[in-house]
PDB file of N, CA and C in Angstrom:
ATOM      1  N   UNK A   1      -8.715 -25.626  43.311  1.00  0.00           N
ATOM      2  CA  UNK A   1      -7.675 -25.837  44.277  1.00  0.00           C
ATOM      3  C   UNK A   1      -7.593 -24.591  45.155  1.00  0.00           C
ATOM      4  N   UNK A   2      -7.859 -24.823  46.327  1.00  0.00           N
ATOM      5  CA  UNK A   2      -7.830 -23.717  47.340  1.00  0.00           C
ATOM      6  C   UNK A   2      -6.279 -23.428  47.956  1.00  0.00           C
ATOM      7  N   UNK A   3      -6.415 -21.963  47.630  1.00  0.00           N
ATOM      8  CA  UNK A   3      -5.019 -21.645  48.776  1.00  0.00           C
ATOM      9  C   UNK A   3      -5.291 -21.322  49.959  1.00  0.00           C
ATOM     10  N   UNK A   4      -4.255 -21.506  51.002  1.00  0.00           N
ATOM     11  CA  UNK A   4      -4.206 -21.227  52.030  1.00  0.00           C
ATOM     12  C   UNK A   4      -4.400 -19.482  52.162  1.00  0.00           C
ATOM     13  N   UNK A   5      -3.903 -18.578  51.035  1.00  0.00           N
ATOM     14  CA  UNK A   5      -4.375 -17.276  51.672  1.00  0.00           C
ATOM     15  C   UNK A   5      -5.604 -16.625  51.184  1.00  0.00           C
ATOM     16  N   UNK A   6      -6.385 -17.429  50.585  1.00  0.00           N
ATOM     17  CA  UNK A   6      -7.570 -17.218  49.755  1.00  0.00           C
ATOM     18  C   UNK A   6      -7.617 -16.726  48.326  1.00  0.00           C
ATOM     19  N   UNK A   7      -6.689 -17.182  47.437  1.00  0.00           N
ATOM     20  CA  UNK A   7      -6.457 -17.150  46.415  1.00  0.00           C
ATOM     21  C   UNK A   7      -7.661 -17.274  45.389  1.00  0.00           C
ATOM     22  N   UNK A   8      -8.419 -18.151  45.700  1.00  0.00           N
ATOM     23  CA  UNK A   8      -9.507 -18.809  44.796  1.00  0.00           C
ATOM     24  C   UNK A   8     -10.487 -17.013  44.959  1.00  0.00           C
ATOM     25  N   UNK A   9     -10.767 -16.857  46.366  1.00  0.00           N
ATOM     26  CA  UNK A   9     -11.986 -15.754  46.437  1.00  0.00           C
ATOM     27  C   UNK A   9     -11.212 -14.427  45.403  1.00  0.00           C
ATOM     28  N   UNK A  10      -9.769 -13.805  45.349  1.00  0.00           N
ATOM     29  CA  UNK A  10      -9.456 -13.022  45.002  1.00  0.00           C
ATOM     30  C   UNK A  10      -9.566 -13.506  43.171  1.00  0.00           C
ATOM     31  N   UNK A  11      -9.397 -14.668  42.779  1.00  0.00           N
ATOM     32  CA  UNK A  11      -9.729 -14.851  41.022  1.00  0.00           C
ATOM     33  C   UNK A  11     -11.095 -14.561  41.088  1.00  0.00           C
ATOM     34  N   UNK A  12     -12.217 -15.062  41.710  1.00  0.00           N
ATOM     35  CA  UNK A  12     -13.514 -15.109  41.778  1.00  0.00           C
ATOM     36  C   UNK A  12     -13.941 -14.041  41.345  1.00  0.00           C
ATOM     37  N   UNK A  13     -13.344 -12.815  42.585  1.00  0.00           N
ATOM     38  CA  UNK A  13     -13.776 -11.154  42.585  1.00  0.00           C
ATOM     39  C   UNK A  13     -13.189 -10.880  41.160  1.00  0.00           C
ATOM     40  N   UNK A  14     -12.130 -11.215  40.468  1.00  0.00           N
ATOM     41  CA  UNK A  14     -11.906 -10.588  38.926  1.00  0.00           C
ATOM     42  C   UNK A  14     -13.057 -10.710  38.083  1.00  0.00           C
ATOM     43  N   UNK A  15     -13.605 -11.824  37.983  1.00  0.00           N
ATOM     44  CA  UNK A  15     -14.540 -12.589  37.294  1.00  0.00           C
ATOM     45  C   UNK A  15     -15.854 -11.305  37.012  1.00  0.00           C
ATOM     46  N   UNK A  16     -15.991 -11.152  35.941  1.00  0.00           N
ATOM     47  CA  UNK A  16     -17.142 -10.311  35.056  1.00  0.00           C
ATOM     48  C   UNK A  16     -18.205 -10.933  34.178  1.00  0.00           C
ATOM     49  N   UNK A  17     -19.398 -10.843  34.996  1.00  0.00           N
ATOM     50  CA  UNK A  17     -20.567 -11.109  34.125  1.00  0.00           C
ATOM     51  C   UNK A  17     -21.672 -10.424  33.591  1.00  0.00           C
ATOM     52  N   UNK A  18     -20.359  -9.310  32.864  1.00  0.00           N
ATOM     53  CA  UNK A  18     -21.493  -8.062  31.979  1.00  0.00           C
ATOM     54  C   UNK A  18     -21.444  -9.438  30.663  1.00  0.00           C
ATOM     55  N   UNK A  19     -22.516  -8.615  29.998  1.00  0.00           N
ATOM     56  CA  UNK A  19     -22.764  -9.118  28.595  1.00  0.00           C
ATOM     57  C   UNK A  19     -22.380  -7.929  27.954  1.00  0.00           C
ATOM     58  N   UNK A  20     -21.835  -7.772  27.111  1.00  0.00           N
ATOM     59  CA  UNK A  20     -21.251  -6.621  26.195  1.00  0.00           C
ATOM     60  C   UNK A  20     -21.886  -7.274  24.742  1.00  0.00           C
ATOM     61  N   UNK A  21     -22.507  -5.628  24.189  1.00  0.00           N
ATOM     62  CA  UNK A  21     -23.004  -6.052  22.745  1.00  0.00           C
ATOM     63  C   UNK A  21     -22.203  -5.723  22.123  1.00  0.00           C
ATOM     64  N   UNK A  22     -21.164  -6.493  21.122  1.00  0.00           N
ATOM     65  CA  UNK A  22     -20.192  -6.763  20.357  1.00  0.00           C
ATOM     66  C   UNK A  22     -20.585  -5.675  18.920  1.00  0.00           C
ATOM     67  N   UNK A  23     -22.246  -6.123  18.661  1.00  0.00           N
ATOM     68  CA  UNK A  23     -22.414  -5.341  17.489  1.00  0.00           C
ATOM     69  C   UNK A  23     -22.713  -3.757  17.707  1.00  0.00           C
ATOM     70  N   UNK A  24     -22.765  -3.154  18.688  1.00  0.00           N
ATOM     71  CA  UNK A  24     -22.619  -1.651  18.937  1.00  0.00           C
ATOM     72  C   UNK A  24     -21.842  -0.984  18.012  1.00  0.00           C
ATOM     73  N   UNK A  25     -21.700  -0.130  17.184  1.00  0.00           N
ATOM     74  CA  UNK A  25     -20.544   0.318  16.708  1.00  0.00           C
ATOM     75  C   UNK A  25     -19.795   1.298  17.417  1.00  0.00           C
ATOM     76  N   UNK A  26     -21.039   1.676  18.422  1.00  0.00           N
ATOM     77  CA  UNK A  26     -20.216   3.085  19.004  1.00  0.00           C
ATOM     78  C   UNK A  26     -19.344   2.546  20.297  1.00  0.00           C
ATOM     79  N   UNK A  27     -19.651   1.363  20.491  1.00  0.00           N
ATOM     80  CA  UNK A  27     -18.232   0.740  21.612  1.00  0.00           C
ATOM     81  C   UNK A  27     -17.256  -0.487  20.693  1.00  0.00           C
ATOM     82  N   UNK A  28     -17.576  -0.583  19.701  1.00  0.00           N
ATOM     83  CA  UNK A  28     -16.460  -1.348  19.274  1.00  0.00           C
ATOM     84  C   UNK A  28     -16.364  -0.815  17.754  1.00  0.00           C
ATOM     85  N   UNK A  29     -15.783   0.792  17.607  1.00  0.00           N
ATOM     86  CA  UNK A  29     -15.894   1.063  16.490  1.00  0.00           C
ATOM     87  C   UNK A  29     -14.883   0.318  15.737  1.00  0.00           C
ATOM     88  N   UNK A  30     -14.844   1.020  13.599  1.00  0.00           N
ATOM     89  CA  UNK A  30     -14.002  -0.070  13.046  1.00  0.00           C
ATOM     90  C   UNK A  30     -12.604   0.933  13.136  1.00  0.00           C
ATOM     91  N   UNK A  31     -11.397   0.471  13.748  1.00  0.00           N
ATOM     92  CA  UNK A  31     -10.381   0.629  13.277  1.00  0.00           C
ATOM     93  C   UNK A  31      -9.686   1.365  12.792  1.00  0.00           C
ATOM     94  N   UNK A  32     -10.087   0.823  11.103  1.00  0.00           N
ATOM     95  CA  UNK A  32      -9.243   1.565   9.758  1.00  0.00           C
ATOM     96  C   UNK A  32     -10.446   1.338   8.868  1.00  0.00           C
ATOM     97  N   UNK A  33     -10.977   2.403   8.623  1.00  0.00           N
ATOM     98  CA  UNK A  33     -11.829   3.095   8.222  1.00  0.00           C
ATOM     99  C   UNK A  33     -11.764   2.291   6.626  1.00  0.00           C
ATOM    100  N   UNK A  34     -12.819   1.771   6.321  1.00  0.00           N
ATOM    101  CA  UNK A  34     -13.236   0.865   4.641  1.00  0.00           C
ATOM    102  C   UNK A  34     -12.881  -0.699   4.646  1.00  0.00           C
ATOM    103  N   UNK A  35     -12.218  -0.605   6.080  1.00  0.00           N
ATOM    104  CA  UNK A  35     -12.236  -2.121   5.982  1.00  0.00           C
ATOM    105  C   UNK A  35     -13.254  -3.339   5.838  1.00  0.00           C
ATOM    106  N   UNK A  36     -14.324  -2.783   6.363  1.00  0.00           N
ATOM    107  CA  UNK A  36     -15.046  -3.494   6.619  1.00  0.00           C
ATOM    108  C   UNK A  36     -15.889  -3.739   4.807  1.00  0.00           C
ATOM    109  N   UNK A  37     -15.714  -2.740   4.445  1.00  0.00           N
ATOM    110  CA  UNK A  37     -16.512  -2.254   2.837  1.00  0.00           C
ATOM    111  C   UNK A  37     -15.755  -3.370   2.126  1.00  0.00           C
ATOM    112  N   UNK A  38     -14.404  -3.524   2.458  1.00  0.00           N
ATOM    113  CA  UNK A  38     -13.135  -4.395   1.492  1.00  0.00           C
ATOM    114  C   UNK A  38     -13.329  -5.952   1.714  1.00  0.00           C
ATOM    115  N   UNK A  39     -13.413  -6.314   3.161  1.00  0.00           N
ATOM    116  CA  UNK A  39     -13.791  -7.373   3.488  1.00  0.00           C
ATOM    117  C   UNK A  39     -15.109  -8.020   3.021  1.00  0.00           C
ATOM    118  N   UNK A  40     -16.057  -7.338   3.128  1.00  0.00           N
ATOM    119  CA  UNK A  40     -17.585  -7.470   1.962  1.00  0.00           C
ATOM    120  C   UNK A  40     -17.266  -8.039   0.663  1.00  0.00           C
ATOM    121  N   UNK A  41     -16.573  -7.347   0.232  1.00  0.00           N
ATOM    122  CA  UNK A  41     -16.518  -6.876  -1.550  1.00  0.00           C
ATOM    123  C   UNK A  41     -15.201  -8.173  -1.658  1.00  0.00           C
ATOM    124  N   UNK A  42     -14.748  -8.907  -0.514  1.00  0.00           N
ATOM    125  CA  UNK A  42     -13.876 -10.058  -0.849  1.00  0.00           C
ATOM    126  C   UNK A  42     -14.696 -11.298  -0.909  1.00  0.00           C
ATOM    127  N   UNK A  43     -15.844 -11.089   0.360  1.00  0.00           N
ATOM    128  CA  UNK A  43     -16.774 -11.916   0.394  1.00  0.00           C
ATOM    129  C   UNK A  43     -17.414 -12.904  -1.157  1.00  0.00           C
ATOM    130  N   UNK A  44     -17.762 -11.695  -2.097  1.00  0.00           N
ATOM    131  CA  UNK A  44     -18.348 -11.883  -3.098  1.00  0.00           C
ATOM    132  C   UNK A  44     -17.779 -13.045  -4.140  1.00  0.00           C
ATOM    133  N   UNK A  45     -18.773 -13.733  -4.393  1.00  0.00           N
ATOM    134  CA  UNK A  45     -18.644 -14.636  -5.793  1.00  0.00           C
ATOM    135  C   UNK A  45     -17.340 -14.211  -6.585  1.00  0.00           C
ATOM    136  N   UNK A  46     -16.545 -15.100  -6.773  1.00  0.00           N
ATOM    137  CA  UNK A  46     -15.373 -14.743  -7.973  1.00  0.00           C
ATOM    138  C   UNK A  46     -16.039 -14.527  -9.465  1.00  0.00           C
ATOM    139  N   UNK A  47     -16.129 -13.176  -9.804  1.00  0.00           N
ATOM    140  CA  UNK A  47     -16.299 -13.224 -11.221  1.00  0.00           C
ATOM    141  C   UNK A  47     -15.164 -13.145 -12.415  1.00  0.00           C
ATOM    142  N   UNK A  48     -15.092 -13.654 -13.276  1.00  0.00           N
ATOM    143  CA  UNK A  48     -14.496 -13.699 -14.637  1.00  0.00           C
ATOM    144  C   UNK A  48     -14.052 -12.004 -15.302  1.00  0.00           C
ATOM    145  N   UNK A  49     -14.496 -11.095 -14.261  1.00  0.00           N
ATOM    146  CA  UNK A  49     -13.957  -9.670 -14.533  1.00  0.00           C
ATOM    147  C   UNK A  49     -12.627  -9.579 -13.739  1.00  0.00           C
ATOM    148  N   UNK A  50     -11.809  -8.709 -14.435  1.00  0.00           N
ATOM    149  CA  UNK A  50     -10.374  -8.354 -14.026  1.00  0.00           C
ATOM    150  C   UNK A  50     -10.451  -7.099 -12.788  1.00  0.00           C
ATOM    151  N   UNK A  51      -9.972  -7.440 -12.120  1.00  0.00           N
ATOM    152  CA  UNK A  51     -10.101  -5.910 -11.204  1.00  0.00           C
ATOM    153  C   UNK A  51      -9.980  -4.600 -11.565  1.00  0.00           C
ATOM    154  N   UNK A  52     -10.268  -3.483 -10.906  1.00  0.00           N
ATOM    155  CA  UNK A  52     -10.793  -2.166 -11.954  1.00  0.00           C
ATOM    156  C   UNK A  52      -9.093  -2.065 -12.083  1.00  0.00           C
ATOM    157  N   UNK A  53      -8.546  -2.091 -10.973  1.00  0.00           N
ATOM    158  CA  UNK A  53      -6.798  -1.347 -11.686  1.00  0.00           C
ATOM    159  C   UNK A  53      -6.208  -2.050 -12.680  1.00  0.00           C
ATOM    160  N   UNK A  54      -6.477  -3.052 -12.672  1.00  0.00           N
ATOM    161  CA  UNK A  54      -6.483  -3.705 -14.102  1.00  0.00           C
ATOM    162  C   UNK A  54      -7.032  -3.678 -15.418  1.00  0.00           C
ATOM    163  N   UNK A  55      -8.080  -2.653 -15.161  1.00  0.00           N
ATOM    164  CA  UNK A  55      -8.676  -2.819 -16.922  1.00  0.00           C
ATOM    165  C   UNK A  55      -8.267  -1.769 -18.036  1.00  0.00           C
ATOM    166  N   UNK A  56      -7.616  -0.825 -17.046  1.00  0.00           N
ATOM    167  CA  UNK A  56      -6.805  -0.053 -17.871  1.00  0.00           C
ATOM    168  C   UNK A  56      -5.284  -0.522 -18.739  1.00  0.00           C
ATOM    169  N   UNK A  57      -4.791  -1.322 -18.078  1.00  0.00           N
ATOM    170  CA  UNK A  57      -3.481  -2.031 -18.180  1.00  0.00           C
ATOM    171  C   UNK A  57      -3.630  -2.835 -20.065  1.00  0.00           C
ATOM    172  N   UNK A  58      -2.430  -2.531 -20.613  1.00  0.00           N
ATOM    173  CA  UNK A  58      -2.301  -3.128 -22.028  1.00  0.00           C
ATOM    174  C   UNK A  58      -1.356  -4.513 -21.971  1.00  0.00           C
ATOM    175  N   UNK A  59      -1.503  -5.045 -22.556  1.00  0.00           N
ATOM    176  CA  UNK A  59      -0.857  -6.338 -22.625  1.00  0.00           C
ATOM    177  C   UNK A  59       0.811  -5.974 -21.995  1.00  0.00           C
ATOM    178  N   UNK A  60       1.432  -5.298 -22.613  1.00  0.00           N
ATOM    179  CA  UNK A  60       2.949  -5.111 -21.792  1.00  0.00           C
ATOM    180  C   UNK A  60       2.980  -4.697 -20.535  1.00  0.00           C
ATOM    181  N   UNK A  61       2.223  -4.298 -20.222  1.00  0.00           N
ATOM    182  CA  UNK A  61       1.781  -4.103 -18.740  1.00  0.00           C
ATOM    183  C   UNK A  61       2.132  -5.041 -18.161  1.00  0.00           C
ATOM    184  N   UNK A  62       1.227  -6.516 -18.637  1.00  0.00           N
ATOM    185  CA  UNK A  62       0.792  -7.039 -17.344  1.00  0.00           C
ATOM    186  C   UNK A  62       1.820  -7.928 -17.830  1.00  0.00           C
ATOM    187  N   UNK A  63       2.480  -7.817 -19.049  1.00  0.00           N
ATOM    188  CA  UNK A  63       3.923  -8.750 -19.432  1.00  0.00           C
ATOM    189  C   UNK A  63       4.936  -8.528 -18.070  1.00  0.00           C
ATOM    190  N   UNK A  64       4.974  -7.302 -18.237  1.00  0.00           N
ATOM    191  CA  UNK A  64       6.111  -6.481 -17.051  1.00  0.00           C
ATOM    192  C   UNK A  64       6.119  -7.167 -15.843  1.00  0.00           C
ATOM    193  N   UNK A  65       4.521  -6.941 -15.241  1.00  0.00           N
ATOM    194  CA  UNK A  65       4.146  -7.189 -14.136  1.00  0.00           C
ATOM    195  C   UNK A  65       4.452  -8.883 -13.674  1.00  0.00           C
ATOM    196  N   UNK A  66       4.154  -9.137 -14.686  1.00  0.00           N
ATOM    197  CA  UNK A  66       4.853 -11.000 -14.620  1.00  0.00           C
ATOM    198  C   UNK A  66       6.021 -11.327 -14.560  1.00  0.00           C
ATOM    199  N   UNK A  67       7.126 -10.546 -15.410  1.00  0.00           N
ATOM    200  CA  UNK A  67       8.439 -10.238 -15.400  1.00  0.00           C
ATOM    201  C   UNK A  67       8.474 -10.070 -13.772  1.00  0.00           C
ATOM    202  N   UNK A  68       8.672  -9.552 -13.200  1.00  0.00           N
ATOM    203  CA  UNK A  68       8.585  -8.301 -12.109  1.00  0.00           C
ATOM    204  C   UNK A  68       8.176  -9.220 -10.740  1.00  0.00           C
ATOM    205  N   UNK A  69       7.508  -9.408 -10.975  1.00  0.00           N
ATOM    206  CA  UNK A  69       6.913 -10.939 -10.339  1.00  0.00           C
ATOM    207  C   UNK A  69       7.086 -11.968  -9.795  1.00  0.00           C
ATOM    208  N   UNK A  70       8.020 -12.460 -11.001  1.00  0.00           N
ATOM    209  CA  UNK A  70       9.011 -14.087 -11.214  1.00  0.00           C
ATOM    210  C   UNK A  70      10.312 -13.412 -10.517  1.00  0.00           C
ATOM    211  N   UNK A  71      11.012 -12.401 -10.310  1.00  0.00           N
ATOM    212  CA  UNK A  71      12.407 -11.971  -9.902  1.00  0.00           C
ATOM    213  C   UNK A  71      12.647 -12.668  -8.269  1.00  0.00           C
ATOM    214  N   UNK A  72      13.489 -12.789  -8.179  1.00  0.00           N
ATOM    215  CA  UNK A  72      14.379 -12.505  -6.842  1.00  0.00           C
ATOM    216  C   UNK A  72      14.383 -11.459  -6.099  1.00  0.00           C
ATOM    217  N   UNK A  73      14.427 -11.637  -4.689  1.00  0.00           N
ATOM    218  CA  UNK A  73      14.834 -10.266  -3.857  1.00  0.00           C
ATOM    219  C   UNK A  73      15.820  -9.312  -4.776  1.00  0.00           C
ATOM    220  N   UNK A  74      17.188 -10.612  -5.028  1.00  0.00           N
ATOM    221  CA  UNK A  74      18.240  -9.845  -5.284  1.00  0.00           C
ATOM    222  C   UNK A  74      17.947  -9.323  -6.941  1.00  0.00           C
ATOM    223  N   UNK A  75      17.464 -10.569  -7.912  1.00  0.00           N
ATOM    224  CA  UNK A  75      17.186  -9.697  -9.003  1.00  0.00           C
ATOM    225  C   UNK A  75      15.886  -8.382  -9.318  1.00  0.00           C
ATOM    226  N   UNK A  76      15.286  -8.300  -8.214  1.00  0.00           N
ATOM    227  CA  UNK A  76      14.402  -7.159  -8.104  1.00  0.00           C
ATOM    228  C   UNK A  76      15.166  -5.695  -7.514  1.00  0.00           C
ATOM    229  N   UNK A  77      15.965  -6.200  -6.641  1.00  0.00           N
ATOM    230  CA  UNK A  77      16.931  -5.362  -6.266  1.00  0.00           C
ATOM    231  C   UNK A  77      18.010  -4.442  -7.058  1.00  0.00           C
ATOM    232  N   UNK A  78      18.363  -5.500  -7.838  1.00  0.00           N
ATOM    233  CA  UNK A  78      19.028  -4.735  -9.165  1.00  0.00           C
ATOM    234  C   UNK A  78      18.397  -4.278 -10.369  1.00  0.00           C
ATOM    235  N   UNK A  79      17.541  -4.576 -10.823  1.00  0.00           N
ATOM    236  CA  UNK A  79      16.250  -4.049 -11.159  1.00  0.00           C
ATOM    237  C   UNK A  79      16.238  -2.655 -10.668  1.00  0.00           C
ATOM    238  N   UNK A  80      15.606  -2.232  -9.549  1.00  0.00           N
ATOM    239  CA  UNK A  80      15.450  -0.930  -8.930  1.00  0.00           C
ATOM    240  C   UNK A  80      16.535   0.142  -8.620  1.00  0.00           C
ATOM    241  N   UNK A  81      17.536  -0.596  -8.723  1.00  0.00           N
ATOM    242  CA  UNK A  81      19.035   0.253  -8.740  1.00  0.00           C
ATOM    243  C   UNK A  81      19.140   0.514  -9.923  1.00  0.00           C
ATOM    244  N   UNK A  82      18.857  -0.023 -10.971  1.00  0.00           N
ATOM    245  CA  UNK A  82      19.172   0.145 -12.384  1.00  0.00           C
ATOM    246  C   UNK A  82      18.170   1.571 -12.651  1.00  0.00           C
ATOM    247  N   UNK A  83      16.773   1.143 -12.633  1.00  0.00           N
ATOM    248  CA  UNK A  83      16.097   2.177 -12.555  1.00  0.00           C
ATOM    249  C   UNK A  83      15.987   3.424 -12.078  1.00  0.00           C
ATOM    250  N   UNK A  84      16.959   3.327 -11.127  1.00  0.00           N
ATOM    251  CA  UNK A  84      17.550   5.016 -10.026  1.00  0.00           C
ATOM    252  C   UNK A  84      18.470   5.544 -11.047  1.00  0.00           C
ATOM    253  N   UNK A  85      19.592   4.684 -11.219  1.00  0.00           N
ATOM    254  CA  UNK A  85      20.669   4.952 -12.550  1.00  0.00           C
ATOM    255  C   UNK A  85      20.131   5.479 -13.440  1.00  0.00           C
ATOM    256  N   UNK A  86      18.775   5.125 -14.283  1.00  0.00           N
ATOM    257  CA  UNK A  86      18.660   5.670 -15.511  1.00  0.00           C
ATOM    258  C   UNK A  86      17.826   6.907 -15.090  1.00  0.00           C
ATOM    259  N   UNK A  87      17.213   7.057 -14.035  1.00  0.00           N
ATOM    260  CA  UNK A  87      16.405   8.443 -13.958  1.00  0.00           C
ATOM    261  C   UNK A  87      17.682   9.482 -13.195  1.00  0.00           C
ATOM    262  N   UNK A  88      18.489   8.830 -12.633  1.00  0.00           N
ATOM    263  CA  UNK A  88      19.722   9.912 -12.216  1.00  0.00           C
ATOM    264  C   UNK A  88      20.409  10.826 -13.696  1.00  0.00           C
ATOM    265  N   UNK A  89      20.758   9.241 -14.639  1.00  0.00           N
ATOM    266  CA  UNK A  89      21.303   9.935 -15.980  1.00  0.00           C
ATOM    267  C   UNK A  89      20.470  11.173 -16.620  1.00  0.00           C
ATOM    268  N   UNK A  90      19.031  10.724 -16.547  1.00  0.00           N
ATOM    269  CA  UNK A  90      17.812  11.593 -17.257  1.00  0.00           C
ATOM    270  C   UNK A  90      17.539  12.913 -16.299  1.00  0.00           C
ATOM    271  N   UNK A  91      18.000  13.074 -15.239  1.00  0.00           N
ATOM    272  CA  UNK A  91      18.168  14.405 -14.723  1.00  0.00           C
ATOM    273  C   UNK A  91      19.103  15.286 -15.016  1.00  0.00           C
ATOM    274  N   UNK A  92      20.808  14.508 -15.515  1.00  0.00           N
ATOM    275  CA  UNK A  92      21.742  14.826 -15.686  1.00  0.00           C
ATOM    276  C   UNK A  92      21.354  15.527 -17.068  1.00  0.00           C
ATOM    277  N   UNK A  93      20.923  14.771 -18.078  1.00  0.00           N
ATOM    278  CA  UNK A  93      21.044  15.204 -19.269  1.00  0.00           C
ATOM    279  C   UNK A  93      19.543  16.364 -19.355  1.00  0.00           C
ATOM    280  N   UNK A  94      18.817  16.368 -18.713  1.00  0.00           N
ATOM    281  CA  UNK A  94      17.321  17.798 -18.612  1.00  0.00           C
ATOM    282  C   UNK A  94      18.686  18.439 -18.509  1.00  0.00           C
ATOM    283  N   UNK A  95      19.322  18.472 -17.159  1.00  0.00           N
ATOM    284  CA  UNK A  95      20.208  19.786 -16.681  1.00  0.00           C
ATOM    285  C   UNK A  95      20.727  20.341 -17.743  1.00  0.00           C
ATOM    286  N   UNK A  96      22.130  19.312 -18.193  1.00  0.00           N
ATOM    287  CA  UNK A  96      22.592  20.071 -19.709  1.00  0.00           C
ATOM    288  C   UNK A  96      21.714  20.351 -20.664  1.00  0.00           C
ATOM    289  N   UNK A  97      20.163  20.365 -20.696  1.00  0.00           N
ATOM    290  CA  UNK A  97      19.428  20.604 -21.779  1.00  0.00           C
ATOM    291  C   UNK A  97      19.207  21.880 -21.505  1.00  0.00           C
ATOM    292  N   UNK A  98      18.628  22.082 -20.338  1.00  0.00           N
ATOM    293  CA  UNK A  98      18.031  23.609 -19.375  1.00  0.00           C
ATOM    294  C   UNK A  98      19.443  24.356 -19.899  1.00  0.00           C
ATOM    295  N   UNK A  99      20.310  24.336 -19.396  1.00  0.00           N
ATOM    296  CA  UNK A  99      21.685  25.091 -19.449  1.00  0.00           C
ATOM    297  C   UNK A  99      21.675  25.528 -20.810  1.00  0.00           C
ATOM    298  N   UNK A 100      21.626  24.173 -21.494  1.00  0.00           N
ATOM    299  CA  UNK A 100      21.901  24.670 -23.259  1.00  0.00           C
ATOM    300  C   UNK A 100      20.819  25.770 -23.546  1.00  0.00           C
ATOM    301  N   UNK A 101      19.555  25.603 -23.579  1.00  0.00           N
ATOM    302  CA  UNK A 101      18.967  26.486 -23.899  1.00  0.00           C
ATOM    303  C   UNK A 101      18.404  28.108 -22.669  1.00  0.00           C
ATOM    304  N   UNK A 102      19.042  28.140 -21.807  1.00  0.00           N
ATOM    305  CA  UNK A 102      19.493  29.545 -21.029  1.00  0.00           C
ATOM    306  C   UNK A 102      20.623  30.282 -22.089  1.00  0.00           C
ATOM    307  N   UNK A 103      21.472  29.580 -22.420  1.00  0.00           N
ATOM    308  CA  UNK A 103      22.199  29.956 -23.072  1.00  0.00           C
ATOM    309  C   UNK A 103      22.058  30.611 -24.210  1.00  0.00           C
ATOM    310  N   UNK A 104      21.257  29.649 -25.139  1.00  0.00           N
ATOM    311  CA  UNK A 104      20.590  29.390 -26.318  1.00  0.00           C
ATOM    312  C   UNK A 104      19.767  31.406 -26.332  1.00  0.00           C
ATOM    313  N   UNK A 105      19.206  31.442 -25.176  1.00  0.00           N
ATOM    314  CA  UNK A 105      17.899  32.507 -25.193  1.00  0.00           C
ATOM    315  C   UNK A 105      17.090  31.673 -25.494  1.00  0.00           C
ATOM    316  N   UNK A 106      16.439  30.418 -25.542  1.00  0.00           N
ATOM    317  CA  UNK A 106      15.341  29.654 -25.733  1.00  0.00           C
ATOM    318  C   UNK A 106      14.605  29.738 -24.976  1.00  0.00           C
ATOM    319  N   UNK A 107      14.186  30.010 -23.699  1.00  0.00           N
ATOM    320  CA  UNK A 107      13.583  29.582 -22.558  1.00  0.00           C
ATOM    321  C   UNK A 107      13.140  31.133 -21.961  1.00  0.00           C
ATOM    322  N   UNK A 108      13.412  32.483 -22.396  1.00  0.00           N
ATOM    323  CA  UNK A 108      13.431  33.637 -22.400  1.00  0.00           C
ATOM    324  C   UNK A 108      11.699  33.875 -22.691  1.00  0.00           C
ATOM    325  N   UNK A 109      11.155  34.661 -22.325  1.00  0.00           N
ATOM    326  CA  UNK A 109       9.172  34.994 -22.590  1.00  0.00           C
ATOM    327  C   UNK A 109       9.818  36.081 -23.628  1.00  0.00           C
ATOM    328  N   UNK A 110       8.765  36.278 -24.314  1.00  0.00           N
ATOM    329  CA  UNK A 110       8.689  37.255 -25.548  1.00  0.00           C
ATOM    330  C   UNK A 110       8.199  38.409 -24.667  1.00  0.00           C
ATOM    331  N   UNK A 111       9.161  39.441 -25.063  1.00  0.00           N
ATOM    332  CA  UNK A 111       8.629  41.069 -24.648  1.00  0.00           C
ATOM    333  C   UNK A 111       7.350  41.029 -25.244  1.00  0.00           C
ATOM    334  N   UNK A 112       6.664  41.959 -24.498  1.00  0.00           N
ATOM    335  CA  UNK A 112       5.136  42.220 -24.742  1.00  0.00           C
ATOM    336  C   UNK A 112       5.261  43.609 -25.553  1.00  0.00           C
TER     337      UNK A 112
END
């Protein structure tokens, strides 16, 4: 469809007929660096092996992790508040431990 102020010739002139080689790496490098290694290694056949961060893991582990899993926003939420609570308490009580033994002379180096 032609315009009256020459619309068509001014899209025309945008128009580019380089061929660009896509597989260059040095003009279309990757990104984020191992992606491409990760995407490979997804490629692959599903095997019957557990993933490596997994083979360390003991049965309560991966109990947890199922626990943990199955929750709610909100019961994951309280979950993690709970967990601040008990490492807040466990700082509280090091402190009075440190204190007790400053006191104590426990924590003192032996004269040489």
């Amino acid at each position: 469809m032609a315009s009256p102020n020459g619309g068509d010739d001014f899209e025309s002139s945008l128009l580019s007929f380089e061929k660009l080689d896509r597989a260059s790496p040095d003009l279309w490098p990757e990104q984020l660096p191992g992606v491409a290694e990760f995407a490979a290694s997804c490629k692959n056949p599903i095997t019957n092996l557990p993933p490596k961060w997994m083979a360390e893991l003991e049965s309560e582990d991966i109990e947890m992790l199922k626990e943990l899993g199955s929750l709610t926003t909100a019961n994951l939420m309280e979950k993690v508040k709970g967990l601040q609570n008990l490492a807040y308490q466990l700082g509280l009580e090091e402190s009075r431990e440190m204190t007790r033994g400053k006191f104590l002379n426990i924590l003192e180096r032996p004269k040489k």
